[in-house]
PDB file of N, CA and C in Angstrom:
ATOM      1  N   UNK A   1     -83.129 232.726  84.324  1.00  0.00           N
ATOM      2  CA  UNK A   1     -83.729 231.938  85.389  1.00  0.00           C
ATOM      3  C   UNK A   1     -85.241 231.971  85.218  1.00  0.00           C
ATOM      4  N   UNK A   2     -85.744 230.943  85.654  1.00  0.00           N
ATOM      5  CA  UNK A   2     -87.014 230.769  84.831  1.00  0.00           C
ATOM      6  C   UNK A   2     -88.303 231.344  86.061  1.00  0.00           C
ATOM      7  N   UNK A   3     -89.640 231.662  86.371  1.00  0.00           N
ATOM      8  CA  UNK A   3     -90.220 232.392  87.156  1.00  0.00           C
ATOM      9  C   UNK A   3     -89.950 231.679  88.637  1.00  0.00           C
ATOM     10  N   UNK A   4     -90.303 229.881  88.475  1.00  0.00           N
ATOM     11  CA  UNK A   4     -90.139 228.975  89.052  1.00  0.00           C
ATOM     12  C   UNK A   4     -88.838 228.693  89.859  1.00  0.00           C
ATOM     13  N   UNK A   5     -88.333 228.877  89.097  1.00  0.00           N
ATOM     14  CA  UNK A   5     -86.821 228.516  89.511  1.00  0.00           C
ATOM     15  C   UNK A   5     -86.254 229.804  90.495  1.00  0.00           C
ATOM     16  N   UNK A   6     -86.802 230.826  90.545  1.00  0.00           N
ATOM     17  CA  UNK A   6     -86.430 232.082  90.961  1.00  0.00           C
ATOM     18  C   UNK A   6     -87.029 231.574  92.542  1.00  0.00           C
ATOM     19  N   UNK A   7     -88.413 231.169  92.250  1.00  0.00           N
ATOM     20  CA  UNK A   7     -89.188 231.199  93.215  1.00  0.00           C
ATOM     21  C   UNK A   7     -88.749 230.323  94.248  1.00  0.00           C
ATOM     22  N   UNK A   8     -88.494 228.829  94.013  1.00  0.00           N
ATOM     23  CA  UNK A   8     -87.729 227.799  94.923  1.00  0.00           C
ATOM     24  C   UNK A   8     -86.404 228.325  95.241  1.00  0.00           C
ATOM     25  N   UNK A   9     -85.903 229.358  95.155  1.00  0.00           N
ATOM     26  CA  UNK A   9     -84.810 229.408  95.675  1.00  0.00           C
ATOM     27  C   UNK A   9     -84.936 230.501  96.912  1.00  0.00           C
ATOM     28  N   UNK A  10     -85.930 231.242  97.226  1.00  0.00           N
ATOM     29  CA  UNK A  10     -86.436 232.012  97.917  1.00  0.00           C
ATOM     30  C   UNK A  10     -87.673 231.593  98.936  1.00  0.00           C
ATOM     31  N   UNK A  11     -88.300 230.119  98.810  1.00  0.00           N
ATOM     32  CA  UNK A  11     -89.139 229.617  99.171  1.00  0.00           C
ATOM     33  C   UNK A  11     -89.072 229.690 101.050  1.00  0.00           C
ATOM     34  N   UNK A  12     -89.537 230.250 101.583  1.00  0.00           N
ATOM     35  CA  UNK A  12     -89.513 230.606 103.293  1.00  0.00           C
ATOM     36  C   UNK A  12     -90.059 229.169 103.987  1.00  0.00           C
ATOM     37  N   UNK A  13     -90.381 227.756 103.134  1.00  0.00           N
ATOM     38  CA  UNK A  13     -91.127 226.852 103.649  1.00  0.00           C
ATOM     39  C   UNK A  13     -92.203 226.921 104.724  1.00  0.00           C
ATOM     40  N   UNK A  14     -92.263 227.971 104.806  1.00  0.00           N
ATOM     41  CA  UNK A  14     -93.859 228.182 105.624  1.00  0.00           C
ATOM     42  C   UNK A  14     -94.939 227.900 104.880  1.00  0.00           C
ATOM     43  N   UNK A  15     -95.069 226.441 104.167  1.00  0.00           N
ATOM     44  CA  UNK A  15     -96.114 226.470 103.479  1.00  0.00           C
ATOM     45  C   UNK A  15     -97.504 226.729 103.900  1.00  0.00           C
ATOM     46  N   UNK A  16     -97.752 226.797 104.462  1.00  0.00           N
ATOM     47  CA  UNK A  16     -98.870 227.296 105.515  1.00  0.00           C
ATOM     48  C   UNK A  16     -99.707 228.217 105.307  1.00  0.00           C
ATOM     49  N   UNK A  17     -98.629 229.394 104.961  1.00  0.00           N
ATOM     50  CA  UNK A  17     -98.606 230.483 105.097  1.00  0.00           C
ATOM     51  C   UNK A  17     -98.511 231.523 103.308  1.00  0.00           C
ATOM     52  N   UNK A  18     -98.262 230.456 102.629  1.00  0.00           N
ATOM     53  CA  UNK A  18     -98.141 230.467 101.061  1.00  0.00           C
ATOM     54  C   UNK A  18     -99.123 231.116  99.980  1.00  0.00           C
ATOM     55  N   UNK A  19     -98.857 232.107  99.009  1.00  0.00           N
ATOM     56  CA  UNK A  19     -99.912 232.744  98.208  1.00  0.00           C
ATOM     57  C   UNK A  19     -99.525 232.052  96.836  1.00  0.00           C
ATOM     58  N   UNK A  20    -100.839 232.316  96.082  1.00  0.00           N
ATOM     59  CA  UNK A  20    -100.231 231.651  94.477  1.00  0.00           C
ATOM     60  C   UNK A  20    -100.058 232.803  93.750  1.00  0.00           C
ATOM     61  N   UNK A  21     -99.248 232.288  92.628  1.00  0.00           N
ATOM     62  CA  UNK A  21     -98.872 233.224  91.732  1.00  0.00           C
ATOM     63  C   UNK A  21    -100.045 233.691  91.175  1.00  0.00           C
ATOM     64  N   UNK A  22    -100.037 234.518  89.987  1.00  0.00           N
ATOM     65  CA  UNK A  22    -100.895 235.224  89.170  1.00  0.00           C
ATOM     66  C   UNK A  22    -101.445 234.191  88.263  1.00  0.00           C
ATOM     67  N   UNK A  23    -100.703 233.036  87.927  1.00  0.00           N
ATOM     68  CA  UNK A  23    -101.041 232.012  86.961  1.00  0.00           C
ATOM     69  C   UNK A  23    -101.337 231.022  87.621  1.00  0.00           C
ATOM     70  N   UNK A  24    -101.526 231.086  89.054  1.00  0.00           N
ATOM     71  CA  UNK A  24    -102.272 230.069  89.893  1.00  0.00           C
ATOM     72  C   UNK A  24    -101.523 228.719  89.639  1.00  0.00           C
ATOM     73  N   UNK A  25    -100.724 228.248  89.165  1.00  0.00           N
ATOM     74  CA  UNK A  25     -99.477 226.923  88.449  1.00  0.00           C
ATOM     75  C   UNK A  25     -98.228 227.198  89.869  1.00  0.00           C
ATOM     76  N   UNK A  26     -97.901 228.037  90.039  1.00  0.00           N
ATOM     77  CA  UNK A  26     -96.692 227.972  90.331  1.00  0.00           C
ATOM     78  C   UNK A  26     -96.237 228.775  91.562  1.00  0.00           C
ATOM     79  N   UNK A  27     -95.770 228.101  92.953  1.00  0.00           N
ATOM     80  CA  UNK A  27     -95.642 228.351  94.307  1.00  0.00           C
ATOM     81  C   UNK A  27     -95.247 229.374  94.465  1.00  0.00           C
ATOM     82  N   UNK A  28     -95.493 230.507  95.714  1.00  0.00           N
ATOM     83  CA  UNK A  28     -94.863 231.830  95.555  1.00  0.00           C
ATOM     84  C   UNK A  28     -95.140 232.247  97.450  1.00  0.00           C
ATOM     85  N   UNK A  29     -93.965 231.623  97.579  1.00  0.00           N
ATOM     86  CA  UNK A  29     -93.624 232.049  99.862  1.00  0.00           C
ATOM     87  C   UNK A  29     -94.438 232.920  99.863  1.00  0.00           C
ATOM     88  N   UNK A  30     -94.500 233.401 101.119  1.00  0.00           N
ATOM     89  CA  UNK A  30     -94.675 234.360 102.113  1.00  0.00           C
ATOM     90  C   UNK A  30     -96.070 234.775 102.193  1.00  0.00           C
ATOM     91  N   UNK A  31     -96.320 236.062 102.582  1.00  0.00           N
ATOM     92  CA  UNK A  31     -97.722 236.444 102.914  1.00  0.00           C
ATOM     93  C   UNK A  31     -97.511 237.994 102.459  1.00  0.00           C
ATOM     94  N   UNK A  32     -98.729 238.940 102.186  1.00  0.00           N
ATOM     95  CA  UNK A  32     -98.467 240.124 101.742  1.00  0.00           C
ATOM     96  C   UNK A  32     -98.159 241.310 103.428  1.00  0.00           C
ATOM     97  N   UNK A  33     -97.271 242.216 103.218  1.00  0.00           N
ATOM     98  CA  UNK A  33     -96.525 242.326 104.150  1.00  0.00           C
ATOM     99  C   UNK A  33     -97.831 243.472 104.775  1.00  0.00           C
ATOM    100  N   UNK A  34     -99.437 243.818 103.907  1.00  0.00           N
ATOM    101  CA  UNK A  34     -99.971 244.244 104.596  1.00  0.00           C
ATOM    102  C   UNK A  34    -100.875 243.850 105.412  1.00  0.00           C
ATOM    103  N   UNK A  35    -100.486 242.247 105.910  1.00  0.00           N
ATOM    104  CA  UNK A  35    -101.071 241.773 106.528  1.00  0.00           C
ATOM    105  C   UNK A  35    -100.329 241.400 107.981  1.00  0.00           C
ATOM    106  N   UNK A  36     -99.043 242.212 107.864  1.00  0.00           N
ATOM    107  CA  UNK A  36     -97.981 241.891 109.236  1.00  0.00           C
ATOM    108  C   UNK A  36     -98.343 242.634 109.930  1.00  0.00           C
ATOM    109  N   UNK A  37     -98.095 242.549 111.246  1.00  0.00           N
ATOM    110  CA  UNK A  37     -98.263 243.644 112.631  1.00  0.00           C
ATOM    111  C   UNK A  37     -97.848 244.294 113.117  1.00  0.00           C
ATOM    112  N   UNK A  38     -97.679 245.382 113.217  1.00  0.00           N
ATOM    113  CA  UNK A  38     -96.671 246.598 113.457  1.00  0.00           C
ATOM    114  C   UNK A  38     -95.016 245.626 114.461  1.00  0.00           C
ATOM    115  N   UNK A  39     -94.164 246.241 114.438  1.00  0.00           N
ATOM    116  CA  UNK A  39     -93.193 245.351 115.122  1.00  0.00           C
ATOM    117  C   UNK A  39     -92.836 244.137 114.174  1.00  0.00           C
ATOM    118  N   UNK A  40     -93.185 243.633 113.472  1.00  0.00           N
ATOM    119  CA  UNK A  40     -92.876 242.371 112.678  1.00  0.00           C
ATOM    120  C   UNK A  40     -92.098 242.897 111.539  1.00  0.00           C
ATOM    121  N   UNK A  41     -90.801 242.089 111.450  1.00  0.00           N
ATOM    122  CA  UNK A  41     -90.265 242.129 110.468  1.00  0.00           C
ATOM    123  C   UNK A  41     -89.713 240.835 109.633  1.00  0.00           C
ATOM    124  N   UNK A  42     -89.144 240.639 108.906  1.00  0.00           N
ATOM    125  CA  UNK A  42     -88.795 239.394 107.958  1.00  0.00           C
ATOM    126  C   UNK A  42     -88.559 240.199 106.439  1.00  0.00           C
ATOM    127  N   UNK A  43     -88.027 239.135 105.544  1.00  0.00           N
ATOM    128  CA  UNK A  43     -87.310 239.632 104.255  1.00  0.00           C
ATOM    129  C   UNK A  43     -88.457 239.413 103.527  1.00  0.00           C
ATOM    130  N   UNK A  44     -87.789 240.372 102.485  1.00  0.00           N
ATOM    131  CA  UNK A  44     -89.197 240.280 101.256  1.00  0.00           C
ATOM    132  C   UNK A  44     -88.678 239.116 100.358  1.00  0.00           C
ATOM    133  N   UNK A  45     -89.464 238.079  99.835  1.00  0.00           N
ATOM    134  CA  UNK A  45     -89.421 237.187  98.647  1.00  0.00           C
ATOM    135  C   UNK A  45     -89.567 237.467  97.192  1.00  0.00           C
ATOM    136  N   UNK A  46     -90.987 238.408  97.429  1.00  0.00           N
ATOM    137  CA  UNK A  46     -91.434 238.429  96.248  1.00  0.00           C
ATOM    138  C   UNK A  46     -91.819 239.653  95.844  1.00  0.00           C
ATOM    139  N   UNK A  47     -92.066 240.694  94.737  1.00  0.00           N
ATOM    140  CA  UNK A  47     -93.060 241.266  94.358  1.00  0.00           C
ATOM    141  C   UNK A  47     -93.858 241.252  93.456  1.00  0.00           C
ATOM    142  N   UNK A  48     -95.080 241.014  93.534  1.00  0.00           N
ATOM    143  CA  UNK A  48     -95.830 241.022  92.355  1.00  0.00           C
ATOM    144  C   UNK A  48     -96.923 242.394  91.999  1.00  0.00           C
ATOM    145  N   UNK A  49     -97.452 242.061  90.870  1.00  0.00           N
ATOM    146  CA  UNK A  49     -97.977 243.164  90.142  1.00  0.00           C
ATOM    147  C   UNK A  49     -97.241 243.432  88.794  1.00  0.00           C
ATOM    148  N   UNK A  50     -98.008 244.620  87.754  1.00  0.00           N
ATOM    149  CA  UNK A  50     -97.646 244.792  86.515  1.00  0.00           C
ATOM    150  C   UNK A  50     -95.947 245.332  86.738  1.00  0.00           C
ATOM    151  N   UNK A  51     -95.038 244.980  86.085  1.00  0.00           N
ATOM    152  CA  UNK A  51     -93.757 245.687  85.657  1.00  0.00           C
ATOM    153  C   UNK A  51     -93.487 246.894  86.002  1.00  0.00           C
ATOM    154  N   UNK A  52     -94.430 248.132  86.021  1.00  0.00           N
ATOM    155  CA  UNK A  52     -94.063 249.210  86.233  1.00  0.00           C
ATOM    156  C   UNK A  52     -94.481 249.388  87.766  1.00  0.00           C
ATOM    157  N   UNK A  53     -95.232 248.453  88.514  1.00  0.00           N
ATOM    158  CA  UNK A  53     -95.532 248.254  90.028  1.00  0.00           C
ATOM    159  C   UNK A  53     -93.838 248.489  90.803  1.00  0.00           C
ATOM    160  N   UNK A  54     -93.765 247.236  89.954  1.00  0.00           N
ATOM    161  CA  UNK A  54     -92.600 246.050  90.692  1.00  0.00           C
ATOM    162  C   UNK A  54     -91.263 247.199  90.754  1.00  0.00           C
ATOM    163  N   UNK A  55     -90.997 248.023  89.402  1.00  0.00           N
ATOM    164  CA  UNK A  55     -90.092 248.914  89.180  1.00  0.00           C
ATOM    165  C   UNK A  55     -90.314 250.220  90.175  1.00  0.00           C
ATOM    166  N   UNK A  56     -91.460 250.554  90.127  1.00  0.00           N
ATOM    167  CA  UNK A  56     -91.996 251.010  91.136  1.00  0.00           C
ATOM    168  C   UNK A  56     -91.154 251.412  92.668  1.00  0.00           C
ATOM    169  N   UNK A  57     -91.692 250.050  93.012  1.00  0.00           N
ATOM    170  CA  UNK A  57     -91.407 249.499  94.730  1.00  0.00           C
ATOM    171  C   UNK A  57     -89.906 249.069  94.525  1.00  0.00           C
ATOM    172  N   UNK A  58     -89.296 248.732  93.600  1.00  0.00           N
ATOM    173  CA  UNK A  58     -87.780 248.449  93.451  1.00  0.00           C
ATOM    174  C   UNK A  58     -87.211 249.923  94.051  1.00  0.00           C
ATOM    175  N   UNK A  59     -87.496 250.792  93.203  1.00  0.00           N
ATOM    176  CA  UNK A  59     -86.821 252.565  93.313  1.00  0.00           C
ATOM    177  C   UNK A  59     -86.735 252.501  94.977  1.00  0.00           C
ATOM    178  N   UNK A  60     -87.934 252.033  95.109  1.00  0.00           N
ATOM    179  CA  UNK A  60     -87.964 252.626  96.877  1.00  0.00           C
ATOM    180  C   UNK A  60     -87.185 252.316  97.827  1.00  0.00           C
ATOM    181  N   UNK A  61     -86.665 250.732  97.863  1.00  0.00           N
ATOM    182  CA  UNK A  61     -85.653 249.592  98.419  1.00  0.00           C
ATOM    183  C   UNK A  61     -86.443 248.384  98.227  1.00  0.00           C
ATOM    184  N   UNK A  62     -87.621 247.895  98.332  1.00  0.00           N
ATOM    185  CA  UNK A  62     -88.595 246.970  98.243  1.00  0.00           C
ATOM    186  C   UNK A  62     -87.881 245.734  97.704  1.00  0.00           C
ATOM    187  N   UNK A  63     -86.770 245.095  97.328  1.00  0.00           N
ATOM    188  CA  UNK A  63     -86.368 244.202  96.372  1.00  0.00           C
ATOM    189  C   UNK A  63     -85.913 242.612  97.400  1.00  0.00           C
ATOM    190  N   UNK A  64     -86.569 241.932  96.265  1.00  0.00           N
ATOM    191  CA  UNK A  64     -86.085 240.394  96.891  1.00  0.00           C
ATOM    192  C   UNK A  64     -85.079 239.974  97.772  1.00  0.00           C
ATOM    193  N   UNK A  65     -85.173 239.645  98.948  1.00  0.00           N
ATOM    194  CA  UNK A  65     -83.828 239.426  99.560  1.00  0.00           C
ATOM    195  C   UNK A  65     -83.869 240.447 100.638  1.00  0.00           C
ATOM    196  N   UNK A  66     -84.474 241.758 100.760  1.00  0.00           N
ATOM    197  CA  UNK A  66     -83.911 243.181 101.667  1.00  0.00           C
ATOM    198  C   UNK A  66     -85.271 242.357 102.804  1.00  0.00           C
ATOM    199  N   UNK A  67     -84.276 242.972 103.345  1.00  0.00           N
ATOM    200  CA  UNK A  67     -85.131 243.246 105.204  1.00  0.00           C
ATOM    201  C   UNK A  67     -86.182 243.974 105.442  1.00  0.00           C
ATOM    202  N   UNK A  68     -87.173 244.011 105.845  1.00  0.00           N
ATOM    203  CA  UNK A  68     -88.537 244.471 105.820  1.00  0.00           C
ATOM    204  C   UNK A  68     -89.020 244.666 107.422  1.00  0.00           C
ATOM    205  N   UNK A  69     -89.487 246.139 107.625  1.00  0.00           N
ATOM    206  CA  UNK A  69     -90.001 245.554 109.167  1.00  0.00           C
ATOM    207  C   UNK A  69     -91.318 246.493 109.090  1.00  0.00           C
ATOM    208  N   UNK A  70     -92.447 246.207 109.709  1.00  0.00           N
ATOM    209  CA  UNK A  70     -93.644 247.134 110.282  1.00  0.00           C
ATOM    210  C   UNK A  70     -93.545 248.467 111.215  1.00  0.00           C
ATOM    211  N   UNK A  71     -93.146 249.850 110.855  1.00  0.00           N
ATOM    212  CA  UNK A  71     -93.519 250.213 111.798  1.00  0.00           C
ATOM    213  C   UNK A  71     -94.845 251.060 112.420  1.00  0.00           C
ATOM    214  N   UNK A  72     -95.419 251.219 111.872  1.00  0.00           N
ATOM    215  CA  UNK A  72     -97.300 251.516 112.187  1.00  0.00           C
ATOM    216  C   UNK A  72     -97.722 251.585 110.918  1.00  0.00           C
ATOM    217  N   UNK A  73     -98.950 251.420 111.702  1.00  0.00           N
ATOM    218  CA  UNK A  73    -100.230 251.202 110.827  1.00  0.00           C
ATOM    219  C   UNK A  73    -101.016 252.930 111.045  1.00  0.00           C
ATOM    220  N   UNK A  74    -101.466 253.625 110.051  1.00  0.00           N
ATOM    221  CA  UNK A  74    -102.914 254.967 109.908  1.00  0.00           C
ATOM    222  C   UNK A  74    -103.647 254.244 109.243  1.00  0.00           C
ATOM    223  N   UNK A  75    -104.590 254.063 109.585  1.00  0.00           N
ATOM    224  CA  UNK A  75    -105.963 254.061 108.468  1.00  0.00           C
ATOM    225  C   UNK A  75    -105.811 253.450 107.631  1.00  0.00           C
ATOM    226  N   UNK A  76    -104.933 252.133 107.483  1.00  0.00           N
ATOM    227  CA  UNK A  76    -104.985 250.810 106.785  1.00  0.00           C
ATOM    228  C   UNK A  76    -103.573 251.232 106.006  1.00  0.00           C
ATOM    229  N   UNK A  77    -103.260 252.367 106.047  1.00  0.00           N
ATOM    230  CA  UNK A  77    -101.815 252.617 105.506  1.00  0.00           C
ATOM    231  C   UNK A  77    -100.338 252.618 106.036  1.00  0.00           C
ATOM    232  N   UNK A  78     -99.480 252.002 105.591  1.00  0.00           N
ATOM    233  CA  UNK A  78     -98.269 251.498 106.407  1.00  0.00           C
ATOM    234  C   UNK A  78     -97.297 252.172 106.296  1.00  0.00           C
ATOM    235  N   UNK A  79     -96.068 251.997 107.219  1.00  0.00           N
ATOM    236  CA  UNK A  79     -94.820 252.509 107.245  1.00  0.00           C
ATOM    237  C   UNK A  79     -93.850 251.640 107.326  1.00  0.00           C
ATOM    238  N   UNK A  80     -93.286 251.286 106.498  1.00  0.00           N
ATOM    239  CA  UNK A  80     -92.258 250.221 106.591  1.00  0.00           C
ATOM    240  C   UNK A  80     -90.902 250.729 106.240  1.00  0.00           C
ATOM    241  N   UNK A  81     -89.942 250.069 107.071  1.00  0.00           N
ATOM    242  CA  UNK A  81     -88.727 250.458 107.230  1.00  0.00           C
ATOM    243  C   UNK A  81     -87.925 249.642 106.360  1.00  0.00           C
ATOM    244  N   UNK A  82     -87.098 249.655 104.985  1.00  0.00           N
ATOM    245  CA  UNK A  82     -86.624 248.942 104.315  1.00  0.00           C
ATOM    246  C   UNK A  82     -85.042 249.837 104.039  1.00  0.00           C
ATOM    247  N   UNK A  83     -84.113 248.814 104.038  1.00  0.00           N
ATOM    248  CA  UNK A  83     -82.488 249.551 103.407  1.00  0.00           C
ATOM    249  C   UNK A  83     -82.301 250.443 104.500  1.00  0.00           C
ATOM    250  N   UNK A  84     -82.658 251.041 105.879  1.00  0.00           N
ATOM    251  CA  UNK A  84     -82.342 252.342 106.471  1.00  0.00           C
ATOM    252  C   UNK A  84     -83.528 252.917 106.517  1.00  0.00           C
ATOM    253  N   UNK A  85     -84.515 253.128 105.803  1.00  0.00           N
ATOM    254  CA  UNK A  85     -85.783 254.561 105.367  1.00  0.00           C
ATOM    255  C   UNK A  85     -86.689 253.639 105.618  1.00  0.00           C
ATOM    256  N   UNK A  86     -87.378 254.883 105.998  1.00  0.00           N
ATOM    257  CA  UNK A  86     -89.142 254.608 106.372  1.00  0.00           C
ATOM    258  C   UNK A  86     -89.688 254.963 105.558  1.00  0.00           C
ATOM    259  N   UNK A  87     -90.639 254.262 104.197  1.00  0.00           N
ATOM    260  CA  UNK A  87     -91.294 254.668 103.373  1.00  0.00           C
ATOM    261  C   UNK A  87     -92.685 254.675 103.809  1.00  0.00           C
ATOM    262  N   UNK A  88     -93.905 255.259 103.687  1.00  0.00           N
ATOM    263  CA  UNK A  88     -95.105 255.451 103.412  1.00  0.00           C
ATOM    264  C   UNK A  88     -95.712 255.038 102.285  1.00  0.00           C
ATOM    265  N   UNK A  89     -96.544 253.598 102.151  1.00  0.00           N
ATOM    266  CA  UNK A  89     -97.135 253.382 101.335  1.00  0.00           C
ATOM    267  C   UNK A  89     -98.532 252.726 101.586  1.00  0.00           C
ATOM    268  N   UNK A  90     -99.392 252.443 100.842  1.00  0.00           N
ATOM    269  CA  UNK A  90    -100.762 252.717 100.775  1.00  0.00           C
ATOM    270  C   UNK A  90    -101.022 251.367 100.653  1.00  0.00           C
ATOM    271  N   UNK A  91    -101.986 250.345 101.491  1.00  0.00           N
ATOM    272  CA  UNK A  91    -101.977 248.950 102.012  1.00  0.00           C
ATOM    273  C   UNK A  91    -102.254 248.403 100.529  1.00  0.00           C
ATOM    274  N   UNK A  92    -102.695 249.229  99.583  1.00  0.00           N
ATOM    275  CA  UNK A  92    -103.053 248.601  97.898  1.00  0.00           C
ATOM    276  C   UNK A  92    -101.308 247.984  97.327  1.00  0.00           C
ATOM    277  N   UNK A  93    -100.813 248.993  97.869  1.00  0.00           N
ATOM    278  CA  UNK A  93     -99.230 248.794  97.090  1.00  0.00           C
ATOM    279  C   UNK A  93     -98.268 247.760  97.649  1.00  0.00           C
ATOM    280  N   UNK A  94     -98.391 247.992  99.448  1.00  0.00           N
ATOM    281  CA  UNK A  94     -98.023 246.806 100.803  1.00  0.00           C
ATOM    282  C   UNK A  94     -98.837 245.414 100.226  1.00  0.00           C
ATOM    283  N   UNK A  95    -100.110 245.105 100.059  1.00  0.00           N
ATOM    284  CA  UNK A  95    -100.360 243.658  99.640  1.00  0.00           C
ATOM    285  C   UNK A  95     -99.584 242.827  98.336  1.00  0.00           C
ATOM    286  N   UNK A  96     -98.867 244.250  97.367  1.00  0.00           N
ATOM    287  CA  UNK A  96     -98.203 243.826  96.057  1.00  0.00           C
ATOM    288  C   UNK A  96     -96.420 243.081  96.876  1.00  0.00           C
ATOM    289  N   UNK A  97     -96.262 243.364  98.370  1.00  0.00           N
ATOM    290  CA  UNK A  97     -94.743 243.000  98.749  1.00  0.00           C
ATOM    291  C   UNK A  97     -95.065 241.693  99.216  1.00  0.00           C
ATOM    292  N   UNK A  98     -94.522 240.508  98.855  1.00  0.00           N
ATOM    293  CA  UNK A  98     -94.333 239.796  99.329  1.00  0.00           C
ATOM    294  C   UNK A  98     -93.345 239.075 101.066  1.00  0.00           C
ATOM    295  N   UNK A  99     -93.534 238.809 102.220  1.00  0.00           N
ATOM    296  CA  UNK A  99     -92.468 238.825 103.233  1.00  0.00           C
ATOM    297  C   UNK A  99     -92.776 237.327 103.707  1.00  0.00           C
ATOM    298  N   UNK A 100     -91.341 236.923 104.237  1.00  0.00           N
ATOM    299  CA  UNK A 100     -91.713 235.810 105.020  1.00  0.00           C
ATOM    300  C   UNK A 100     -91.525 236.023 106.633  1.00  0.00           C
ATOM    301  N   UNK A 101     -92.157 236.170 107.618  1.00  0.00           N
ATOM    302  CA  UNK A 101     -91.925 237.059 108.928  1.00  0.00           C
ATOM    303  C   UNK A 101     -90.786 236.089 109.529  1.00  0.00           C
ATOM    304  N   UNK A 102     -89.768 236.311 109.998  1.00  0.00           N
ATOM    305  CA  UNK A 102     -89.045 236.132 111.098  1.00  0.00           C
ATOM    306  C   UNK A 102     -89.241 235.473 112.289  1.00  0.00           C
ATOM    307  N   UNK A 103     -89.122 234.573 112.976  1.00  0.00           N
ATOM    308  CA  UNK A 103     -90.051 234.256 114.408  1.00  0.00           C
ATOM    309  C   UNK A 103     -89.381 234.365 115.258  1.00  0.00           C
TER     310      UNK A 103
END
């Protein structure tokens, strides 16, 4: 499946609300999930960053499709509840998750 093709099939049509890819060519939903508000949840679309990021945030639950919710914010660093677990991660790693929020 080609990057594109991955991407339109996950597309949240909130174009509005839309980031570009890394190659700036090609559409990519949602907003980075460290920009949601505690209480907000919605599914993740996307992750970007280098391969070993993405593998990364996969290990954790982070993956295309899973449920995503906010639950606080420390000092620009988040807690998000994904699969069951509350992970702790650092708003550098939260801007690499892609989400489309829920309304």
């Amino acid at each position: 499946m080609s990057h594109s093709a991955e991407q339109s099939e996950v597309c949240c049509g909130d174009c509005g609300n839309c980031v570009k890819c890394s190659n700036e060519k090609e559409h990519a939903p949602g907003v980075p999930i460290s920009l949601a508000k505690v209480g907000e949840h919605g599914t993740i679309v996307r992750i970007s960053g280098k391969e070993e990021t993405r593998r990364f945030l996969a290990g954790l639950g982070f993956t295309t499709g899973s449920k995503v919710s906010t639950v606080c914010q420390i000092d620009g660093n988040l807690v998000l509840e994904v699969k069951g677990s509350k992970i702790a991660i650092d708003r550098s790693m939260a801007s690499r998750i892609m989400f489309c929020p829920e309304s």
